[in-house]
N, C-alpha and C. Protein backbone atom coordinates (compact mmCIF):
# COMPACT_ATOMS: atom_id res chain seq x y z
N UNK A 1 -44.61 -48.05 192.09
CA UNK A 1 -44.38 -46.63 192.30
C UNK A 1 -44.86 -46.25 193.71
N UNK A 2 -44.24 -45.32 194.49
CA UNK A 2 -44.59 -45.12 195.72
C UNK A 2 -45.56 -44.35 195.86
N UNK A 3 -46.54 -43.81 196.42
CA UNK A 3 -47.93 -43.64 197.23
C UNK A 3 -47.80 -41.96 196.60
N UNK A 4 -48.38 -40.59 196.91
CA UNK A 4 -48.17 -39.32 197.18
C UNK A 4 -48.22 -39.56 198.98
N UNK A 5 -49.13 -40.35 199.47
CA UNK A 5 -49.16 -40.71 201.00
C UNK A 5 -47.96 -40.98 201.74
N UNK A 6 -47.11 -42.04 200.95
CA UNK A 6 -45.94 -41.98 201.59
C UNK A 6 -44.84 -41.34 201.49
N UNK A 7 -45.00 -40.68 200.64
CA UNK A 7 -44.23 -39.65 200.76
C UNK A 7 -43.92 -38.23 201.16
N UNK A 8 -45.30 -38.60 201.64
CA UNK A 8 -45.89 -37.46 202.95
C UNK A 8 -45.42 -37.86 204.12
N UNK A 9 -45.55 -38.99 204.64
CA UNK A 9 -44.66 -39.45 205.37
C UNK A 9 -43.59 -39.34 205.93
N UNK A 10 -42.76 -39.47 207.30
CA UNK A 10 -41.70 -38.98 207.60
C UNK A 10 -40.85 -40.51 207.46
N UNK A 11 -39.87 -40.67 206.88
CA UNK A 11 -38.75 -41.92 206.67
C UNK A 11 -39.08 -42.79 208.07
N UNK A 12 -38.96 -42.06 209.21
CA UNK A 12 -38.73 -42.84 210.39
C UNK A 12 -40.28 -42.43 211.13
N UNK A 13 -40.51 -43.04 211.63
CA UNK A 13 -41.60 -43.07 212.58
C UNK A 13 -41.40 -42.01 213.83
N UNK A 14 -42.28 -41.34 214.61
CA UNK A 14 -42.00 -41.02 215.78
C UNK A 14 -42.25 -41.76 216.98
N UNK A 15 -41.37 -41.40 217.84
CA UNK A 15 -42.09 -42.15 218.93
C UNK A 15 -43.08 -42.20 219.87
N UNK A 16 -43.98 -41.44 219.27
CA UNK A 16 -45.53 -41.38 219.74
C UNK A 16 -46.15 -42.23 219.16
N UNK A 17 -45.83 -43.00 218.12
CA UNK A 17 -46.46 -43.47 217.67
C UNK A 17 -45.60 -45.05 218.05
N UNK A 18 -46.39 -45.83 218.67
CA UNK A 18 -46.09 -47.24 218.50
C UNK A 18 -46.12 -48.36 217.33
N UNK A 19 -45.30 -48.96 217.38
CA UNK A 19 -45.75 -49.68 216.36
C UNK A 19 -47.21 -50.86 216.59
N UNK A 20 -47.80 -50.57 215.70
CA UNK A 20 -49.04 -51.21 215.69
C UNK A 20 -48.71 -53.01 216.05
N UNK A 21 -49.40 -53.46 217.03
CA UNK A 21 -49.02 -55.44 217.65
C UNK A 21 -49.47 -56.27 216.47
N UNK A 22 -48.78 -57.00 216.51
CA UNK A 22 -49.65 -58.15 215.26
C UNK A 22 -50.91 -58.64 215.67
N UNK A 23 -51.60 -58.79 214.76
CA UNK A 23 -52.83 -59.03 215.34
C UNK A 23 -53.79 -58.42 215.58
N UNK A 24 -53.59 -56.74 215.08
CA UNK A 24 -54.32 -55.83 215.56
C UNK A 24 -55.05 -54.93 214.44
N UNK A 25 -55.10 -55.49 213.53
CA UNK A 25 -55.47 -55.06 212.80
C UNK A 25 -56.77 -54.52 212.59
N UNK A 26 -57.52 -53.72 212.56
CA UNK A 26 -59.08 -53.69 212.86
C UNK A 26 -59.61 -54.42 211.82
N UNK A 27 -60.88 -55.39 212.36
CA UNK A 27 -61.75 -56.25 212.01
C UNK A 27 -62.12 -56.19 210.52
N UNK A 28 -61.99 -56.49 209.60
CA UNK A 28 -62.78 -56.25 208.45
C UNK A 28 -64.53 -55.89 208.50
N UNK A 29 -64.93 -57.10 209.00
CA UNK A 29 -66.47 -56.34 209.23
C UNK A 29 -66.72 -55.75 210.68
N UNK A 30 -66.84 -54.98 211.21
CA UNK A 30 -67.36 -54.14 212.25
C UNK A 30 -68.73 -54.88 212.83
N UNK A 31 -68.42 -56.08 213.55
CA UNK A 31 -69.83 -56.26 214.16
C UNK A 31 -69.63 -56.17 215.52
N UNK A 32 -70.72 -56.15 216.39
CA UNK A 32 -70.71 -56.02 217.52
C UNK A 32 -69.56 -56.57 218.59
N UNK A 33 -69.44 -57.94 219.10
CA UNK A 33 -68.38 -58.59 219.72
C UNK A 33 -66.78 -58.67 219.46
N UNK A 34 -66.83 -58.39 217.42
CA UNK A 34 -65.34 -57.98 217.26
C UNK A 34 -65.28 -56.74 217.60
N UNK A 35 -66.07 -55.84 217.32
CA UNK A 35 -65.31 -54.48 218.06
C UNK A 35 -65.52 -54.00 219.09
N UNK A 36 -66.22 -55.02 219.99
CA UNK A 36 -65.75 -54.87 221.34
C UNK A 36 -64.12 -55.13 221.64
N UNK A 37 -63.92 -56.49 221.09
CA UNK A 37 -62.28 -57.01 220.99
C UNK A 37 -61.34 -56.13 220.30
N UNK A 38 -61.61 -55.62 219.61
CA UNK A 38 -60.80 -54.36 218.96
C UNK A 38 -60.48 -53.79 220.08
N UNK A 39 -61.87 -52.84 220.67
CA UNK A 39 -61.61 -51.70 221.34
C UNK A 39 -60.98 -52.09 222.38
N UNK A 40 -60.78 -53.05 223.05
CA UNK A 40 -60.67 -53.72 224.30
C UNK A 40 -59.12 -53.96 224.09
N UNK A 41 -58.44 -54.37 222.85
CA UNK A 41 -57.37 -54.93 222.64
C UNK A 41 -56.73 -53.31 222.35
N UNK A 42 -57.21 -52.61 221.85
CA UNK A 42 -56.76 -51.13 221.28
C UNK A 42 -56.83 -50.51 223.28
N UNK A 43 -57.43 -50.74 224.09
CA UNK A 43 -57.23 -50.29 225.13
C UNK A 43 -56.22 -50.57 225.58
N UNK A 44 -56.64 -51.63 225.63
CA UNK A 44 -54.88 -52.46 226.60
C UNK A 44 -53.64 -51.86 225.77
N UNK A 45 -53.41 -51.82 224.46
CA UNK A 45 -52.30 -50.95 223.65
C UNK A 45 -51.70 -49.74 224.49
N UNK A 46 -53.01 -48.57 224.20
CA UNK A 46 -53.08 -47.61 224.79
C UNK A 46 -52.11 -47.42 226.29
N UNK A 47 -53.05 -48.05 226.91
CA UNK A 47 -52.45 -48.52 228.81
C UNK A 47 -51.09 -49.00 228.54
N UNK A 48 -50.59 -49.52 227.84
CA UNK A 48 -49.29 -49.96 227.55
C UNK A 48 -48.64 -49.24 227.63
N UNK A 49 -48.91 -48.22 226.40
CA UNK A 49 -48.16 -47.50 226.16
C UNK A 49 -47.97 -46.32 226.90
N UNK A 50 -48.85 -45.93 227.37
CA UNK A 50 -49.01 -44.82 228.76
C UNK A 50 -48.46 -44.97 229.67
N UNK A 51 -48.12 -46.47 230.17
CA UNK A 51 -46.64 -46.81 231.31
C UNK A 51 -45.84 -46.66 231.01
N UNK A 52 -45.73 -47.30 229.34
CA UNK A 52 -43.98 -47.13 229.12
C UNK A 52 -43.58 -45.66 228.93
N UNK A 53 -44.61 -44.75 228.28
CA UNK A 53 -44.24 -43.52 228.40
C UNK A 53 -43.68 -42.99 230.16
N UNK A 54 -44.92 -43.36 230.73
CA UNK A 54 -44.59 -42.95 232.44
C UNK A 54 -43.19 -43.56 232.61
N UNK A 55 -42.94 -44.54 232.65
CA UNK A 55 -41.27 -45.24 233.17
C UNK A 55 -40.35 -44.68 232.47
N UNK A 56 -40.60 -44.34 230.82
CA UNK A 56 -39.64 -43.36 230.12
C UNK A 56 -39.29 -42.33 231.05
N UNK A 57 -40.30 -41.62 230.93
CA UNK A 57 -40.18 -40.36 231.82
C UNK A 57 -39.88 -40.57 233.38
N UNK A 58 -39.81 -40.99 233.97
CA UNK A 58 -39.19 -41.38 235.04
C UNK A 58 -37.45 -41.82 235.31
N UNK A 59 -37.18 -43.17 233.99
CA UNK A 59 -36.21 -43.23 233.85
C UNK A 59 -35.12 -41.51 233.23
N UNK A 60 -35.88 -41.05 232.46
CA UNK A 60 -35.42 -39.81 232.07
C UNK A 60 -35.15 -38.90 233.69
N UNK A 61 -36.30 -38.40 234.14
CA UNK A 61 -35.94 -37.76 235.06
C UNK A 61 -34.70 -38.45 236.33
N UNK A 62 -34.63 -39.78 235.91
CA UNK A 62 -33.65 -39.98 236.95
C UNK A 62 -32.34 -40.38 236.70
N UNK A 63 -32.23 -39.99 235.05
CA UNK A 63 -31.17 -39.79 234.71
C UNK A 63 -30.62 -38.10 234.61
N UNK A 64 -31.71 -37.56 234.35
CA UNK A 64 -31.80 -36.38 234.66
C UNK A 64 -31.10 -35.93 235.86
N UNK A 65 -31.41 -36.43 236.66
CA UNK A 65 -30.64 -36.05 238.14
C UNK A 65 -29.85 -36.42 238.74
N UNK A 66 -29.76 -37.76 238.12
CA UNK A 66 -28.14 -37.85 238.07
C UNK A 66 -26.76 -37.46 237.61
N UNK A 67 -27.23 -37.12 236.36
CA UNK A 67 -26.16 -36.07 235.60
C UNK A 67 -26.28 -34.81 236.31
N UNK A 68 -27.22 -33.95 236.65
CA UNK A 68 -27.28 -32.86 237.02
C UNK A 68 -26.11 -32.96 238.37
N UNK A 69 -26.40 -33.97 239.47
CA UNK A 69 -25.17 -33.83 240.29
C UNK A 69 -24.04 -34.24 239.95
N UNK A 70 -23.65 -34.56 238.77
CA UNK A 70 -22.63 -35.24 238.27
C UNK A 70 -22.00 -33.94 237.75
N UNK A 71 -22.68 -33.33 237.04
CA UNK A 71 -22.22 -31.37 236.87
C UNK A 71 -22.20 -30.90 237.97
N UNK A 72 -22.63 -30.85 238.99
CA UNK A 72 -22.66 -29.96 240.24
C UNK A 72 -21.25 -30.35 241.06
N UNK A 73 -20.98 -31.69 241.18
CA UNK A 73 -19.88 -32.23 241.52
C UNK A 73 -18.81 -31.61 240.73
N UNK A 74 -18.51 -32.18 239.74
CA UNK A 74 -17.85 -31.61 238.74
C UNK A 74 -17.37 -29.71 238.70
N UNK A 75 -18.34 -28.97 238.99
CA UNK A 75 -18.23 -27.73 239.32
C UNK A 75 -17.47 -27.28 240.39
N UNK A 76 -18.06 -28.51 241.84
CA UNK A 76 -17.14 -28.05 243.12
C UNK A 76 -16.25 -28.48 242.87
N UNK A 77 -15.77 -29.82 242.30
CA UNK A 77 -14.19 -30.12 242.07
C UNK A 77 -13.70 -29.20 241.31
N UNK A 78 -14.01 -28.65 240.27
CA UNK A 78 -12.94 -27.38 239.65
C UNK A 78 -12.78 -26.66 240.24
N UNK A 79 -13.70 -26.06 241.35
CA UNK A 79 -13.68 -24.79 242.09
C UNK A 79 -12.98 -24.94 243.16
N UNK A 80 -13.28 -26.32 243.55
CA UNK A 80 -11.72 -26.52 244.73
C UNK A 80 -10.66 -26.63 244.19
N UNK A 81 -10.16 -27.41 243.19
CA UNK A 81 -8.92 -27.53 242.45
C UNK A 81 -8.40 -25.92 241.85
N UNK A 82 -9.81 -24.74 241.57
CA UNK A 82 -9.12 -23.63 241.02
C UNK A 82 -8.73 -23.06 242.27
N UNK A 83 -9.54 -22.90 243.50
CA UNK A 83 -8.62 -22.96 244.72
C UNK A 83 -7.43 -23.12 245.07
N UNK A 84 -7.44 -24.36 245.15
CA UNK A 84 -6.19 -24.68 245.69
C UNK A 84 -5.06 -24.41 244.74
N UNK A 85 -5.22 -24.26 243.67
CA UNK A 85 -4.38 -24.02 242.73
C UNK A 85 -3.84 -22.31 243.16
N UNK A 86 -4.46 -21.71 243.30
CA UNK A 86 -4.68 -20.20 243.81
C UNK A 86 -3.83 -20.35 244.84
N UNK A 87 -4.15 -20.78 245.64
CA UNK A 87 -2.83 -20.82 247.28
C UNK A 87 -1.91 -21.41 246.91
N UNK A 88 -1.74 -21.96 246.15
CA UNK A 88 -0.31 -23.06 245.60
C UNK A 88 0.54 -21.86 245.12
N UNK A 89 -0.03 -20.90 244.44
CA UNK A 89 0.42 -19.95 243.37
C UNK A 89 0.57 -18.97 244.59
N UNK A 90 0.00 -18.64 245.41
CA UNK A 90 0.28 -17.91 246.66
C UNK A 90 1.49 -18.65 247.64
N UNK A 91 1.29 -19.68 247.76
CA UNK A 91 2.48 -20.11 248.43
C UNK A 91 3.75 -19.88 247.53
N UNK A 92 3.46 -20.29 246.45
CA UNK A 92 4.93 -20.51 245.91
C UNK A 92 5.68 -18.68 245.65
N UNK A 93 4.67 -18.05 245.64
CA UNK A 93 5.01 -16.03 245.81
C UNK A 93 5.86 -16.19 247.02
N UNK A 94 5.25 -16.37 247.94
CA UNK A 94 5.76 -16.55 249.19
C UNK A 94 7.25 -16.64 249.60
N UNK A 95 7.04 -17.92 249.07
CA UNK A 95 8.57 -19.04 249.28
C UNK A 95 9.65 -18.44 248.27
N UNK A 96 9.09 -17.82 247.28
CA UNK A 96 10.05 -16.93 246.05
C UNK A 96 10.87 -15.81 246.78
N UNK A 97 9.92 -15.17 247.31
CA UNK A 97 10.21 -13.54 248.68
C UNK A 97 10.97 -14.01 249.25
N UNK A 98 10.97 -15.37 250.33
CA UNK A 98 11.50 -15.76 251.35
C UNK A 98 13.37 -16.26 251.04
N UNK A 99 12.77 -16.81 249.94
CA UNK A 99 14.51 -17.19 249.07
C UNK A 99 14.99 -16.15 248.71
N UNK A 100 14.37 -15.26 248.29
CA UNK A 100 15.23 -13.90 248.16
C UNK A 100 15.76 -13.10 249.11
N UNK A 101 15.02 -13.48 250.40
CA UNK A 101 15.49 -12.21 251.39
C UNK A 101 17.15 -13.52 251.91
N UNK A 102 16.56 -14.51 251.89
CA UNK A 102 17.82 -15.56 252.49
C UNK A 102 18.81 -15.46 251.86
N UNK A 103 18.87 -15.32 250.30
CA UNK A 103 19.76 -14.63 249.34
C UNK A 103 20.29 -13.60 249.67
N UNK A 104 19.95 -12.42 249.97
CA UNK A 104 20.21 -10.97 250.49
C UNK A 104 21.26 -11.21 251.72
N UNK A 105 20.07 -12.06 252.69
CA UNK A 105 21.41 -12.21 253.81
C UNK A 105 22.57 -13.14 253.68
N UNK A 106 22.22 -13.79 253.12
CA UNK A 106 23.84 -14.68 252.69
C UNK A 106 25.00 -13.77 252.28
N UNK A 107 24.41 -13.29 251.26
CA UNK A 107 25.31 -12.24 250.38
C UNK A 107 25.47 -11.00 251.36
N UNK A 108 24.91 -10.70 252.64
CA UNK A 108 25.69 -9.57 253.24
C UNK A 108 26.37 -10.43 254.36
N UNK A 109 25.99 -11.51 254.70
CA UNK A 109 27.01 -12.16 255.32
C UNK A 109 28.12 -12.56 255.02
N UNK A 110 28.04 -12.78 253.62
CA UNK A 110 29.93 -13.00 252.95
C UNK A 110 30.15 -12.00 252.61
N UNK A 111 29.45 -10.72 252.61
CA UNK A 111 30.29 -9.55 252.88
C UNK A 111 30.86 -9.21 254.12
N UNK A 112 30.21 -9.39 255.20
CA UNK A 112 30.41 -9.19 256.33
C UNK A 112 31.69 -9.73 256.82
N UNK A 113 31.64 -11.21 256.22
CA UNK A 113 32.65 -11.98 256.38
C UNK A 113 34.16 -11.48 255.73
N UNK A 114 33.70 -10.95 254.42
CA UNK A 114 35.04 -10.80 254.08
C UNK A 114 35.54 -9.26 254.47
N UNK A 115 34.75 -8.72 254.64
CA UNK A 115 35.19 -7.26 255.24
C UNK A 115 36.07 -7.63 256.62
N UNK A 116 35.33 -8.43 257.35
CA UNK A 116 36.22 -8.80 258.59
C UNK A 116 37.45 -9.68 257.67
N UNK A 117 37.40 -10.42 256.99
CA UNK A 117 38.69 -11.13 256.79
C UNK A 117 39.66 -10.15 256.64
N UNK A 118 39.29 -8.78 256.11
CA UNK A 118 39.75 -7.92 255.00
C UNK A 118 40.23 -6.74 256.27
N UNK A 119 39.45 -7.03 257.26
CA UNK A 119 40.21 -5.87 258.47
C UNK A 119 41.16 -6.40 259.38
N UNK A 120 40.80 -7.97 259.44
CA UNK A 120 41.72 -8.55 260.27
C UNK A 120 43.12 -8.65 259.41
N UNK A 121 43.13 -8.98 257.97
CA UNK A 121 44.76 -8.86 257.20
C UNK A 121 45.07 -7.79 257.63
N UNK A 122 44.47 -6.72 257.60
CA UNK A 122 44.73 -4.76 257.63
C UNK A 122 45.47 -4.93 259.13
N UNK A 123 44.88 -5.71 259.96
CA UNK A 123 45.05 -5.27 261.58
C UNK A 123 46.36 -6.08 261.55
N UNK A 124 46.34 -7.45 261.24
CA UNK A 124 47.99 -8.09 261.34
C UNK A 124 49.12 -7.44 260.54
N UNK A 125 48.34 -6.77 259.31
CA UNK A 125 49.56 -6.33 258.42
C UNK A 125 49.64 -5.05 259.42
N UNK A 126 49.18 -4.27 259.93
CA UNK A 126 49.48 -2.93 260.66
C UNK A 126 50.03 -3.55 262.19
N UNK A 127 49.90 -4.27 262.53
CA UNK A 127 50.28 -4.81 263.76
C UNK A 127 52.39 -5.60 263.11
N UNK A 128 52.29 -6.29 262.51
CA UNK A 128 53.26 -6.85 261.61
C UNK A 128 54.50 -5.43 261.52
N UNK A 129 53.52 -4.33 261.30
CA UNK A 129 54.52 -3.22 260.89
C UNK A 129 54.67 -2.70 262.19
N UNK A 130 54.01 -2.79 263.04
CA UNK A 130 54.61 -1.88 263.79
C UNK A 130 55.61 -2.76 264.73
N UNK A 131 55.32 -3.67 265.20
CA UNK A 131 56.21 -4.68 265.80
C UNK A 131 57.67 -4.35 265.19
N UNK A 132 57.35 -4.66 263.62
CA UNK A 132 58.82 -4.39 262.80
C UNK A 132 59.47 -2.76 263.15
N UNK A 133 58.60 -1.77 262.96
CA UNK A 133 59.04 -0.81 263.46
C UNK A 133 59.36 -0.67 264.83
N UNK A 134 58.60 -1.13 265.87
CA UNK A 134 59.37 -0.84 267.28
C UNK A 134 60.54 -1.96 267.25
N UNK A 135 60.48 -3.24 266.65
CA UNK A 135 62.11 -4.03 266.59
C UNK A 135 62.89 -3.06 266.13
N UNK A 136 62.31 -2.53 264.70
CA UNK A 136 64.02 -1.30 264.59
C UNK A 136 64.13 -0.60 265.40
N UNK A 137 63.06 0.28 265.68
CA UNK A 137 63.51 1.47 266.45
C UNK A 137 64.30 0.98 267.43
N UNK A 138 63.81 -0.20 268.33
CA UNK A 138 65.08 -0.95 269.48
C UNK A 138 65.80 -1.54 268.94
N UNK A 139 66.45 -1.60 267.58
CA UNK A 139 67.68 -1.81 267.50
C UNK A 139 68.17 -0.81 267.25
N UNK A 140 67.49 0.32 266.44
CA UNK A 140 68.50 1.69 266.25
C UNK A 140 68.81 2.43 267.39
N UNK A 141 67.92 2.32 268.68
CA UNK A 141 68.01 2.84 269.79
C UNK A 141 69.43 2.04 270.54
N UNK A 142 69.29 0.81 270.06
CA UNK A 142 70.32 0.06 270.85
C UNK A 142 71.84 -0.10 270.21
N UNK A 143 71.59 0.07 268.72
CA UNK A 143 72.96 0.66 267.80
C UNK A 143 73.54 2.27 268.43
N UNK A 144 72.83 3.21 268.38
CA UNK A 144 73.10 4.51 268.95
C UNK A 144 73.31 4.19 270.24
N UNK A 145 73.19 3.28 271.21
CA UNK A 145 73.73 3.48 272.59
C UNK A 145 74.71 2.63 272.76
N UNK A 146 74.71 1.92 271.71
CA UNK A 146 76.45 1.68 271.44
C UNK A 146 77.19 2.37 270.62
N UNK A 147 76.85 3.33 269.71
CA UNK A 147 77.80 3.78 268.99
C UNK A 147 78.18 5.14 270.27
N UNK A 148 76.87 5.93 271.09
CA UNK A 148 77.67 6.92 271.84
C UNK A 148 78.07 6.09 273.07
N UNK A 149 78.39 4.80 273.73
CA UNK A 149 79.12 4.20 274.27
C UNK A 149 80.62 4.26 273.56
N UNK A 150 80.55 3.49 272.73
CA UNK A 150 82.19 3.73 271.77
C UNK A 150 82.35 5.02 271.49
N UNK A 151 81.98 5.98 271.26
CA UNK A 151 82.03 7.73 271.32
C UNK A 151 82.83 7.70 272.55
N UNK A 152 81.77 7.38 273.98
CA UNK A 152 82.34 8.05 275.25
C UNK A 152 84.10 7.28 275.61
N UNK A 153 84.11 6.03 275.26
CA UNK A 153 85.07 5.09 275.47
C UNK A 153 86.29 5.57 274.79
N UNK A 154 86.23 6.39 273.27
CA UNK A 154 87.02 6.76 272.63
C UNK A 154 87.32 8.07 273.48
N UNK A 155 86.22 8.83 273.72
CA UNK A 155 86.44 10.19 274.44
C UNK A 155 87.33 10.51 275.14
N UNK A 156 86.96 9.18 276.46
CA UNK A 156 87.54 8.91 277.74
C UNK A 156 89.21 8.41 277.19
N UNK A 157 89.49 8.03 276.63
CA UNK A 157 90.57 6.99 276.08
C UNK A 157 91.43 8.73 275.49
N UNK A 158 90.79 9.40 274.56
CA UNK A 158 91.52 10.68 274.07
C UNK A 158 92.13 11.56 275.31
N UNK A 159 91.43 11.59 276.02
CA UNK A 159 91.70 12.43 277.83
C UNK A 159 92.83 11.59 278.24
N UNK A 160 93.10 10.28 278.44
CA UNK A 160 93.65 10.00 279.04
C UNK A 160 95.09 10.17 278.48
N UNK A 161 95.20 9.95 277.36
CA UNK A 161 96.40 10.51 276.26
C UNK A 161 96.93 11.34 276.50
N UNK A 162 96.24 12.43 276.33
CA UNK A 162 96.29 13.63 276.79
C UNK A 162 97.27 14.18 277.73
């Protein structure tokens, strides 16, 4: 059956507490020269364990500070990357505006374009007509100065009858 002692006990040991060396058992009888060797051997324990604590703690703190710049790093890289991410997102505003205004002028340039295509048909088709109209008019001008030629010819021709 187990102890009420050990079960006072915590399952696992802490680590303040070392495990006791073989061999160390204190003396059964307490006489002078063994417990000098006790105390002497219980010293050296002690001192042991007081370095390895010190190098713990050392190794700790210098893991300690290594992670700590390992977060600090870590921090400026997000903060440059949220940066640059920021002007990326600013550039690309930018370049959005810029395609749009190039858009704008394209599209009033093929207006531009076709308005001129669209005045120059107007100008040949009005040019087209009038050409055609001054050809008639100089042929109707030139039909009427032959028809009052043949008028005067007939005229002259009736007189002479006469």
């Amino acid at each position: 059956m187990t102890s009420p002692r050990r079960l006072a006990e915590p399952a696992h040991r802490d680590q303040d507490e070392a495990p006791e060396p073989r061999g160390m058992q204190p003396p059964r009888s307490l006489e002078g020269s063994s417990l000098k060797r006790y105390a002497m051997r219980l010293s050296e324990v002690v001192m042991q364990q007081h370095a390895a604590r010190r190098q713990d703690w050392s190794n700790f703190q210098a893991t300690e500070q290594l992670l700590s710049e390992q977060v600090q790093s870590l921090r400026q890289k997000f903060e440059s990357e949220l940066k640059e991410r920021d002007e990326a997102v600013g550039r690309e505003v930018i370049m959005e505006q810029e395609l749009r205004a190039e858009r704008r002028r394209r599209i009033e340039l093929e207006a531009k374009i076709t308005l001129v295509g669209t005045w120059k048909e107007e100008a040949l088709a009005a040019d087209r007509a009038l050409r055609t109209t001054s050809t008639n008019t100089i042929m109707q001008v030139n039909a009427e100065s032959e028809a009052a030629r043949e008028w005067k010819r007939q005229a002259a021709e009736a007189r002479r009858g006469e």
